[in-house]
Every structure is written in C-alpha cells, then in structure tokens.
PDB file of N, CA and C in Angstrom:
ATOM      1  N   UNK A   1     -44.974 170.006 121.243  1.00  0.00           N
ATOM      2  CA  UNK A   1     -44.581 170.791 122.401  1.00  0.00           C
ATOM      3  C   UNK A   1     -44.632 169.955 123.678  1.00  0.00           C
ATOM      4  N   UNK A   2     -45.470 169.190 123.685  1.00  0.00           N
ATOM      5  CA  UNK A   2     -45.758 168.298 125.038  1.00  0.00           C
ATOM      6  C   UNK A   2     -44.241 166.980 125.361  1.00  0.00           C
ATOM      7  N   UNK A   3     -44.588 166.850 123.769  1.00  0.00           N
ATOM      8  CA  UNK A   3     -43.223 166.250 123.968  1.00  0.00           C
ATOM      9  C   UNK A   3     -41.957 166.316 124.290  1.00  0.00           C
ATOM     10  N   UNK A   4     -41.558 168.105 123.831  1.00  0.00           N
ATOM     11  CA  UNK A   4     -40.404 168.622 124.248  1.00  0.00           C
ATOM     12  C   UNK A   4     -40.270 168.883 125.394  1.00  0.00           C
ATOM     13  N   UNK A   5     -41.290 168.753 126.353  1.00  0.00           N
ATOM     14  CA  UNK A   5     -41.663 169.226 127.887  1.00  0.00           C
ATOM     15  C   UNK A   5     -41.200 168.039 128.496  1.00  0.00           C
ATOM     16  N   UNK A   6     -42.095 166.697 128.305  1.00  0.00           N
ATOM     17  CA  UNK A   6     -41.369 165.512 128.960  1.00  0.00           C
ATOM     18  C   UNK A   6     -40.148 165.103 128.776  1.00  0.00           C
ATOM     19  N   UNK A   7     -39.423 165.815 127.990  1.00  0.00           N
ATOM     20  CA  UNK A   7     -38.313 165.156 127.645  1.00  0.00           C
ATOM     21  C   UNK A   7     -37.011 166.823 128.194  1.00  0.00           C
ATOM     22  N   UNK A   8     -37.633 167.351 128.588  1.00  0.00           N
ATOM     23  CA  UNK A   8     -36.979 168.148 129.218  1.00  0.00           C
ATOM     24  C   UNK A   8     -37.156 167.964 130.733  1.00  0.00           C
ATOM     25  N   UNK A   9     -38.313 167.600 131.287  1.00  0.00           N
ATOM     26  CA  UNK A   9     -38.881 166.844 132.437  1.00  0.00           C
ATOM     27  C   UNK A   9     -37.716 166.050 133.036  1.00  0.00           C
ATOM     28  N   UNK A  10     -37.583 164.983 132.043  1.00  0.00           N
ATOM     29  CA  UNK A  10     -36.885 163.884 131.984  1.00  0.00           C
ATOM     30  C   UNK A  10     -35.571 164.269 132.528  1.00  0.00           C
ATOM     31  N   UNK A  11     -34.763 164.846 131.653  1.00  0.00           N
ATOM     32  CA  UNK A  11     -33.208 165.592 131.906  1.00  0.00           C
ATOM     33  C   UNK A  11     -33.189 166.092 133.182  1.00  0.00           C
ATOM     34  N   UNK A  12     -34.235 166.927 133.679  1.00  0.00           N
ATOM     35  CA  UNK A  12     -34.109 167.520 134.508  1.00  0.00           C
ATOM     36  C   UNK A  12     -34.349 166.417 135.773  1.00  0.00           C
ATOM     37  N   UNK A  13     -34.864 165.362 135.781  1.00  0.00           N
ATOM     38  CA  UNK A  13     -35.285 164.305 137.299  1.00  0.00           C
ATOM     39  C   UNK A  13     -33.361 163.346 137.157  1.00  0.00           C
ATOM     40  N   UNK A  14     -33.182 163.441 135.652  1.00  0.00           N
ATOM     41  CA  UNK A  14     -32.107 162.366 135.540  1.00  0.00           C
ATOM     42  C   UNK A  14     -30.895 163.418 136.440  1.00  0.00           C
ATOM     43  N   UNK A  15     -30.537 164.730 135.977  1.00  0.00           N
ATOM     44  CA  UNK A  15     -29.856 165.260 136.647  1.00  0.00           C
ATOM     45  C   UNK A  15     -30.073 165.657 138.251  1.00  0.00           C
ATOM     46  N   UNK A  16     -31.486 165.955 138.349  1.00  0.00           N
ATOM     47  CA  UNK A  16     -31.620 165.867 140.202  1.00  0.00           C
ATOM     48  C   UNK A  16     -30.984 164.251 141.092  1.00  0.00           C
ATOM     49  N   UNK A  17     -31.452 163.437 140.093  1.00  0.00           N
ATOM     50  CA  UNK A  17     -30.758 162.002 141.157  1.00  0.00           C
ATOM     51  C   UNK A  17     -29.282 161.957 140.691  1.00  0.00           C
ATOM     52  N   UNK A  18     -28.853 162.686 139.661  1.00  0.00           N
ATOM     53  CA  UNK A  18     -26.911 162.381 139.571  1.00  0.00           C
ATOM     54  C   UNK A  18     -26.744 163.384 140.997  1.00  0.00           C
ATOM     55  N   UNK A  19     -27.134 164.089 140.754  1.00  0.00           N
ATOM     56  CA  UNK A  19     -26.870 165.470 141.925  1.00  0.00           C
ATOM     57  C   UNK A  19     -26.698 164.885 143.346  1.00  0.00           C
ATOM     58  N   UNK A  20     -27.698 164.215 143.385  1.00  0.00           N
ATOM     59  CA  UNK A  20     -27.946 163.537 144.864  1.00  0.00           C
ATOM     60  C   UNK A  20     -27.201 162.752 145.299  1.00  0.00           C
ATOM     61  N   UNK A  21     -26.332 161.694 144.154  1.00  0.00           N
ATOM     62  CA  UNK A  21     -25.622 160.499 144.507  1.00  0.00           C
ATOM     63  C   UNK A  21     -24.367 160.911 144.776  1.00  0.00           C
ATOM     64  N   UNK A  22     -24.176 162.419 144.049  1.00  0.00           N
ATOM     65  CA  UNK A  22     -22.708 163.091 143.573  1.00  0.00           C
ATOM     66  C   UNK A  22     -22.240 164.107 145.667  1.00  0.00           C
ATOM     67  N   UNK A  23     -23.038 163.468 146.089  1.00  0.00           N
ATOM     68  CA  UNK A  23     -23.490 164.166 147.498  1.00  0.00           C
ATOM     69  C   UNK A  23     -22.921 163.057 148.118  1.00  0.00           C
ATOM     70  N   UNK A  24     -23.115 162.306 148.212  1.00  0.00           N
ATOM     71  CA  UNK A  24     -22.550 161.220 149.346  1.00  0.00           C
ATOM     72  C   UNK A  24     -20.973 160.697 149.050  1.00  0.00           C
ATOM     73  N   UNK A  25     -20.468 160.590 150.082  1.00  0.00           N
ATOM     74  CA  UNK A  25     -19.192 160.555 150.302  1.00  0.00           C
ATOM     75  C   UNK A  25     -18.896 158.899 151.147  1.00  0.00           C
ATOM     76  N   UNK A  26     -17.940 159.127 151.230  1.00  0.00           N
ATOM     77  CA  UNK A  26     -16.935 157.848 152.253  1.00  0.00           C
ATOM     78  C   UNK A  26     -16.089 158.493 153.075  1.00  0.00           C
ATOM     79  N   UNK A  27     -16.232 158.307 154.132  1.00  0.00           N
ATOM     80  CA  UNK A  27     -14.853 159.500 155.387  1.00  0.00           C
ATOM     81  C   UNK A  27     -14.691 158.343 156.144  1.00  0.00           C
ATOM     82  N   UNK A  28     -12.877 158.147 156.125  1.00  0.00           N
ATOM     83  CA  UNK A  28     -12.344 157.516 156.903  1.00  0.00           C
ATOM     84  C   UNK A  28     -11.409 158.262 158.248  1.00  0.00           C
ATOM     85  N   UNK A  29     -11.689 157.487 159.202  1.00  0.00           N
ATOM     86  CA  UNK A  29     -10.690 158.400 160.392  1.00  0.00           C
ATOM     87  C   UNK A  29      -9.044 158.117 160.275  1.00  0.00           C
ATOM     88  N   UNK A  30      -8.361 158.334 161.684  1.00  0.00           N
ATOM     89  CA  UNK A  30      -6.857 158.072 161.601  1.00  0.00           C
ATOM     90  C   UNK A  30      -7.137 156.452 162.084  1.00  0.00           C
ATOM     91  N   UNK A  31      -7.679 155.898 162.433  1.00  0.00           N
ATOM     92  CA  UNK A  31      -8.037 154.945 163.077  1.00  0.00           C
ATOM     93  C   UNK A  31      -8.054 153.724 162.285  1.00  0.00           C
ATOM     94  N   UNK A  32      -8.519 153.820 160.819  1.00  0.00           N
ATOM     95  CA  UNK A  32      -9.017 153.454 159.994  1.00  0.00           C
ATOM     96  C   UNK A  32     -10.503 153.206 160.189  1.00  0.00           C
ATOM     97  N   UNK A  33     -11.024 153.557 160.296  1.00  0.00           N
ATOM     98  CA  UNK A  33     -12.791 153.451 160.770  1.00  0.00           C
ATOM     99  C   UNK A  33     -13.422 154.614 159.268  1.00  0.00           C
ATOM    100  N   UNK A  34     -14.079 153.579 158.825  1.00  0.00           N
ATOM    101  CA  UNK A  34     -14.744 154.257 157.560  1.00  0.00           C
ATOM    102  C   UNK A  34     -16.491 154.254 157.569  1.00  0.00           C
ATOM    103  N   UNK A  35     -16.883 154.785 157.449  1.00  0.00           N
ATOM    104  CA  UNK A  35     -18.474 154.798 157.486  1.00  0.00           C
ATOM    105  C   UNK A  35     -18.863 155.700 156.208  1.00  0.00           C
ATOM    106  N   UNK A  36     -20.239 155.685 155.723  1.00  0.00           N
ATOM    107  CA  UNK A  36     -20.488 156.373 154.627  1.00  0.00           C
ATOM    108  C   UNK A  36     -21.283 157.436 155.052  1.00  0.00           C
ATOM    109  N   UNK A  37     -21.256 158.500 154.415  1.00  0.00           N
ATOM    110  CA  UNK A  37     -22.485 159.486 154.506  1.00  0.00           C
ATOM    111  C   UNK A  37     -23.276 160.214 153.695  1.00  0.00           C
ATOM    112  N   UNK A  38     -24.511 160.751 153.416  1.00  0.00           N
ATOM    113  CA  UNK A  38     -25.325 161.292 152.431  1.00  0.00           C
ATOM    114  C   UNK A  38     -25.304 162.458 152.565  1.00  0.00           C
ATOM    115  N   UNK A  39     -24.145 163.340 153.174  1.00  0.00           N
ATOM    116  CA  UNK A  39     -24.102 164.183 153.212  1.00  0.00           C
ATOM    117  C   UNK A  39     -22.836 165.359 153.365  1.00  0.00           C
ATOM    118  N   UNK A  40     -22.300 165.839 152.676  1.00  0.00           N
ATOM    119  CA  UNK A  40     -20.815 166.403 152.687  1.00  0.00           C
ATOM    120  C   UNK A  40     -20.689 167.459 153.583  1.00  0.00           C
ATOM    121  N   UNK A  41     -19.792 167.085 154.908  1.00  0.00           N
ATOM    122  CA  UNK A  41     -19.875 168.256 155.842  1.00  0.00           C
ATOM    123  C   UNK A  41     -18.780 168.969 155.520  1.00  0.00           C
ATOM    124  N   UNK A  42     -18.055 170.282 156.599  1.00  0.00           N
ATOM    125  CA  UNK A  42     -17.115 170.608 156.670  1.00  0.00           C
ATOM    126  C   UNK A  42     -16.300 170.364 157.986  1.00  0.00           C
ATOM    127  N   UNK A  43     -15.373 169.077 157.695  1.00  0.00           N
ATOM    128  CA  UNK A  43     -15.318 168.578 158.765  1.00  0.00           C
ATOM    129  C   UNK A  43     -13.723 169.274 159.339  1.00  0.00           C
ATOM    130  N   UNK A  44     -13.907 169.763 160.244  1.00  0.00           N
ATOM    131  CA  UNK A  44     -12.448 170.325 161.079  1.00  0.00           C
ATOM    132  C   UNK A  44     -11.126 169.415 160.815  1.00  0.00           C
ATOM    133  N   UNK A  45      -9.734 170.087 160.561  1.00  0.00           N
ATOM    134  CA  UNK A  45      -8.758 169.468 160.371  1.00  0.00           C
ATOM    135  C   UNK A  45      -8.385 168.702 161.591  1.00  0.00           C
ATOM    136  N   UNK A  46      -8.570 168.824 162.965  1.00  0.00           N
ATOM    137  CA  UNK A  46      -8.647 168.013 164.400  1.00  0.00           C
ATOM    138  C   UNK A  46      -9.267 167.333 164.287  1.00  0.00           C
ATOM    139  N   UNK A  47     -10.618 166.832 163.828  1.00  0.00           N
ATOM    140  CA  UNK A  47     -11.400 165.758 163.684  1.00  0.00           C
ATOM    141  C   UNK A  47     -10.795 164.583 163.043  1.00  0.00           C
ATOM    142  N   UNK A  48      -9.343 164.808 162.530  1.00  0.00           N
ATOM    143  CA  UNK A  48      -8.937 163.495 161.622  1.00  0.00           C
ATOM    144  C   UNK A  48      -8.984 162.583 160.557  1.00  0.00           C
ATOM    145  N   UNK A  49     -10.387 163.197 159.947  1.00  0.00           N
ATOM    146  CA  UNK A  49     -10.767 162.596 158.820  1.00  0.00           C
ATOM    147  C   UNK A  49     -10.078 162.802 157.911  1.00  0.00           C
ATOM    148  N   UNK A  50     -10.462 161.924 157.007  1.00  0.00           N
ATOM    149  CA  UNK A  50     -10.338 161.962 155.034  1.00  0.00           C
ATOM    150  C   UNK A  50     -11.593 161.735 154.632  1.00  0.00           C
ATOM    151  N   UNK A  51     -12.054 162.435 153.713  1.00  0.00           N
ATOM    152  CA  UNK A  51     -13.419 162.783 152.660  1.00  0.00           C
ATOM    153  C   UNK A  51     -12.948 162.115 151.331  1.00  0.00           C
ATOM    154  N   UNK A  52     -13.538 161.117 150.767  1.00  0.00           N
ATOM    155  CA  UNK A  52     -13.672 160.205 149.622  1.00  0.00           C
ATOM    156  C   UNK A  52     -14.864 160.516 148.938  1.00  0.00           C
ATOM    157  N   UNK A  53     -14.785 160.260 147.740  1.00  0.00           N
ATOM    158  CA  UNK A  53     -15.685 159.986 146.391  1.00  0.00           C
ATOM    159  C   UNK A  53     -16.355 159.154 147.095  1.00  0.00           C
ATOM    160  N   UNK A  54     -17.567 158.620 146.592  1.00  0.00           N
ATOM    161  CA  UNK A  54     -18.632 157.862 147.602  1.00  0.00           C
ATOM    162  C   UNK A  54     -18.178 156.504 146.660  1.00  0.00           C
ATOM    163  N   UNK A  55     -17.729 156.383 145.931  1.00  0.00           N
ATOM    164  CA  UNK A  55     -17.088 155.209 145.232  1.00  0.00           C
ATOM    165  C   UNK A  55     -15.755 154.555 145.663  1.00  0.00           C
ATOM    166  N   UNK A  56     -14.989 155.241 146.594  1.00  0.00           N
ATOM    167  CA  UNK A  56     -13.375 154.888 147.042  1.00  0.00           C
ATOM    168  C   UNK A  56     -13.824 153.844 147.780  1.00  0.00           C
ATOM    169  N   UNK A  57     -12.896 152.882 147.513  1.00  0.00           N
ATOM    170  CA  UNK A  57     -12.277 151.394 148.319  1.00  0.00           C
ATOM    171  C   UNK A  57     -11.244 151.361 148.308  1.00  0.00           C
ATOM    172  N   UNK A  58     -10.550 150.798 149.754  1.00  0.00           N
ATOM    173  CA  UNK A  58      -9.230 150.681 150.164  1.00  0.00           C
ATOM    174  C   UNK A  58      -8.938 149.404 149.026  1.00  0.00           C
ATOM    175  N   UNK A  59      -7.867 149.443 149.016  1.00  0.00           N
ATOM    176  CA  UNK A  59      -6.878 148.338 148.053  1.00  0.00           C
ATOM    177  C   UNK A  59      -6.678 146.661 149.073  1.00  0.00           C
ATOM    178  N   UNK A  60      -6.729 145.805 148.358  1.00  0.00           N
ATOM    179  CA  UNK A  60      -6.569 144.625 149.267  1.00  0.00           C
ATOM    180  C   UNK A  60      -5.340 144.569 149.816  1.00  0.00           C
ATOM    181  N   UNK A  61      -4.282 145.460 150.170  1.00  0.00           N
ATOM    182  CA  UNK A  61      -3.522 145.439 150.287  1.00  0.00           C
ATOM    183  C   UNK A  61      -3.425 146.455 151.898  1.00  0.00           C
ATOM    184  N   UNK A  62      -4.950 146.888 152.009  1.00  0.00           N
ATOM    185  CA  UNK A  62      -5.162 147.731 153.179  1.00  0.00           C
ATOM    186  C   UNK A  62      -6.043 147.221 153.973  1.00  0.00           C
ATOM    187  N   UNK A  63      -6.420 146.044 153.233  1.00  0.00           N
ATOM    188  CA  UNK A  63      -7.622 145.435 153.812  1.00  0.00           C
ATOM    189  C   UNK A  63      -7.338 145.291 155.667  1.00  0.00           C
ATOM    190  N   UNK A  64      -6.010 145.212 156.134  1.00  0.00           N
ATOM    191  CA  UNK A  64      -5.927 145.136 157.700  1.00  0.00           C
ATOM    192  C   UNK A  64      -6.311 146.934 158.350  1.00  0.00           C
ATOM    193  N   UNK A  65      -6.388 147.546 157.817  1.00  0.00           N
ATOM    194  CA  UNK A  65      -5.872 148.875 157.875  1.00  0.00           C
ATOM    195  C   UNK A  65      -7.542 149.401 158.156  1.00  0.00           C
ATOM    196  N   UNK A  66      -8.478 149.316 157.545  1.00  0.00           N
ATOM    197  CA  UNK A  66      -9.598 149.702 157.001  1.00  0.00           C
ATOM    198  C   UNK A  66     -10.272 148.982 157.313  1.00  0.00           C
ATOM    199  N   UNK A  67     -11.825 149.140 157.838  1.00  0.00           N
ATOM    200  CA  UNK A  67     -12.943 148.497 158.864  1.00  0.00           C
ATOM    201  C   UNK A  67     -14.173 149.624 158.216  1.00  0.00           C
ATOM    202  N   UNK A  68     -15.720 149.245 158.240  1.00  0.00           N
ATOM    203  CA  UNK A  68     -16.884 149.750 157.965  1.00  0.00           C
ATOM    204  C   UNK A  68     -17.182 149.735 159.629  1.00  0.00           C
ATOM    205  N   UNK A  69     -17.352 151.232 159.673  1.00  0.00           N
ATOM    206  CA  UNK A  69     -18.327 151.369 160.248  1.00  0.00           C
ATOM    207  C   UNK A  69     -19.653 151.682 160.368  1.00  0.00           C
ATOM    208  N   UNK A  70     -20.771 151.679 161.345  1.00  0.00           N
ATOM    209  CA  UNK A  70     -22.237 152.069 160.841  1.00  0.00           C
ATOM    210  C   UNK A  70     -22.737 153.321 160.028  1.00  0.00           C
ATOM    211  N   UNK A  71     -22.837 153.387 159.513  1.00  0.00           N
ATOM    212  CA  UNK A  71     -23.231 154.542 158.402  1.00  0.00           C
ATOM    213  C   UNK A  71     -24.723 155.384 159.957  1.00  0.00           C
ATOM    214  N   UNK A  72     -24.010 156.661 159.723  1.00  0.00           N
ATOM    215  CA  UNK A  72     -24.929 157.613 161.166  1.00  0.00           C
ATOM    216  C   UNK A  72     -25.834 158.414 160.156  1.00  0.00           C
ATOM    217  N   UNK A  73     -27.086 158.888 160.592  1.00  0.00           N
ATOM    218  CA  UNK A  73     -27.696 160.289 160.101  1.00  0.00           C
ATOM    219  C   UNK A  73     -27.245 161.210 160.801  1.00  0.00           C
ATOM    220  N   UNK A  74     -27.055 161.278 162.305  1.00  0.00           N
ATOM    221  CA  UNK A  74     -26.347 162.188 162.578  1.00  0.00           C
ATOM    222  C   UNK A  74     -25.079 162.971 162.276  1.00  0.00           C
ATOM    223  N   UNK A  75     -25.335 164.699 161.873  1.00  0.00           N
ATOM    224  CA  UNK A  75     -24.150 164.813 161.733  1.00  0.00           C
ATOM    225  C   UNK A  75     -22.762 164.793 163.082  1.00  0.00           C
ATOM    226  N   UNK A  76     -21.868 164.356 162.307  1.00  0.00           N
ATOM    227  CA  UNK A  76     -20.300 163.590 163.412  1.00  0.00           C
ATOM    228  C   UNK A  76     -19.109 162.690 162.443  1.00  0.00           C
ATOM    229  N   UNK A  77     -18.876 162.389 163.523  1.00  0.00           N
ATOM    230  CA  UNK A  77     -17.605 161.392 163.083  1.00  0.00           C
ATOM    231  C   UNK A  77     -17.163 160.270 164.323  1.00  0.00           C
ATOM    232  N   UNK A  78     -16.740 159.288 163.406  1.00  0.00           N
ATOM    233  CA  UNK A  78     -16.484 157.974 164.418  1.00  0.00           C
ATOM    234  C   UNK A  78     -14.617 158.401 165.107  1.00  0.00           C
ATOM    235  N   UNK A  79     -14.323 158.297 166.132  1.00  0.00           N
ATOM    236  CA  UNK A  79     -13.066 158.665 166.858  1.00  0.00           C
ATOM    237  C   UNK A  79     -13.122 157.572 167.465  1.00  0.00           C
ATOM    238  N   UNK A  80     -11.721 156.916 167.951  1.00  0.00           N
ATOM    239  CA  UNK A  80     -11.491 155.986 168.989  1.00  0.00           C
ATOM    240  C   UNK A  80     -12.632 154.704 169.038  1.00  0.00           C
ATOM    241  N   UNK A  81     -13.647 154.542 168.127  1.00  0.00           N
ATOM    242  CA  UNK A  81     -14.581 153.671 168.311  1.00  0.00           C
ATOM    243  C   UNK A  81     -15.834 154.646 168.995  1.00  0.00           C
ATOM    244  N   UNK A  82     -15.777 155.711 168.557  1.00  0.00           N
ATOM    245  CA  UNK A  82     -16.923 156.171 169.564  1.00  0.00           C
ATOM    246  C   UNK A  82     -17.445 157.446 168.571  1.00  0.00           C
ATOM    247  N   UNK A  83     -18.559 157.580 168.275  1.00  0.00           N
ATOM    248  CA  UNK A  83     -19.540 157.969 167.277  1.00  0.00           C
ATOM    249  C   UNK A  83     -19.395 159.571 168.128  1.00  0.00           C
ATOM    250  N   UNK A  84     -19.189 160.456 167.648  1.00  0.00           N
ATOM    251  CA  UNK A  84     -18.891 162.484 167.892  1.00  0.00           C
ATOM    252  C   UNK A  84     -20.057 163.251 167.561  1.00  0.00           C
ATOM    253  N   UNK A  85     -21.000 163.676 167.834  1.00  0.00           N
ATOM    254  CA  UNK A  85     -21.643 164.480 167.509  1.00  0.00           C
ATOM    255  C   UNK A  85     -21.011 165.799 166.553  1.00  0.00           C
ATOM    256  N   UNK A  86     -21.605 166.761 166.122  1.00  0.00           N
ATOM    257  CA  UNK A  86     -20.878 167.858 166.112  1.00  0.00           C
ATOM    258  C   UNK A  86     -22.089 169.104 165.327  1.00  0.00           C
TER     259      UNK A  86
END
C-alpha cells in the first residue's frame, strides 16, 4: 500500500510541474518585440500581441523581424519599446 501511495505521489508532482511549464507562453508585439512569460493573460485585441506555445521560435528567415525582450513579472506588454502595465 505504501508503495502504491508513492507512486501515485509521484504522478501527481510529475503532472503539477507539466502543468506549470504548460503555463508559460512567448508573446510577441506588432513591433516584433518578444519577451517570455510565466503566466497566460487575457491580453486585449488593441494591445497587439500574439500568444505562442512557450516553445515557438521565429524561423531564420525572421531573424531581422524578431528581437528578445526582458522577460517582466509584471503583468503588461512591451509597445513601441516601452514596457505597459495593465
């Protein structure tokens, strides 16, 4: 029985950290300004963004197009070079 416990334990910590990773995203602006976040908002269609899989990379073929920006805790979005509250 103890055993069936840790090993249900187990499943259950392996699925809390898929959960967690399955949370963070990539949002790029019109700008091309991309930053990452740990957290999936609902971001307004005026705000300009695109919401990515936390795995998306531009193609080398966009590489002029597409720039990292600082990854914020605050929730926002990067516009014009300039970090938005919201």
């Amino acid at each position: 029985m103890k055993k069936f416990a840790k090993i249900i334990l187990g499943c259950a910590g392996a699925l809390a950290l898929s959960a967690s990773a399955a949370s963070a995203a990539v949002v790029c602006n019109e700008d091309g300004d991309c930053w990452r976040t740990k957290t999936k908002y609902d971001y307004k269609p005026e705000f300009g963004v695109r919401v990515y899989s936390d795995d998306w990379r531009w193609d080398d073929s966009e590489k002029d197009r597409y720039r990292w920006r600082e990854a914020r805790e605050e929730r926002g979005y990067w516009s014009k070079g300039v970090w938005i509250d919201f």
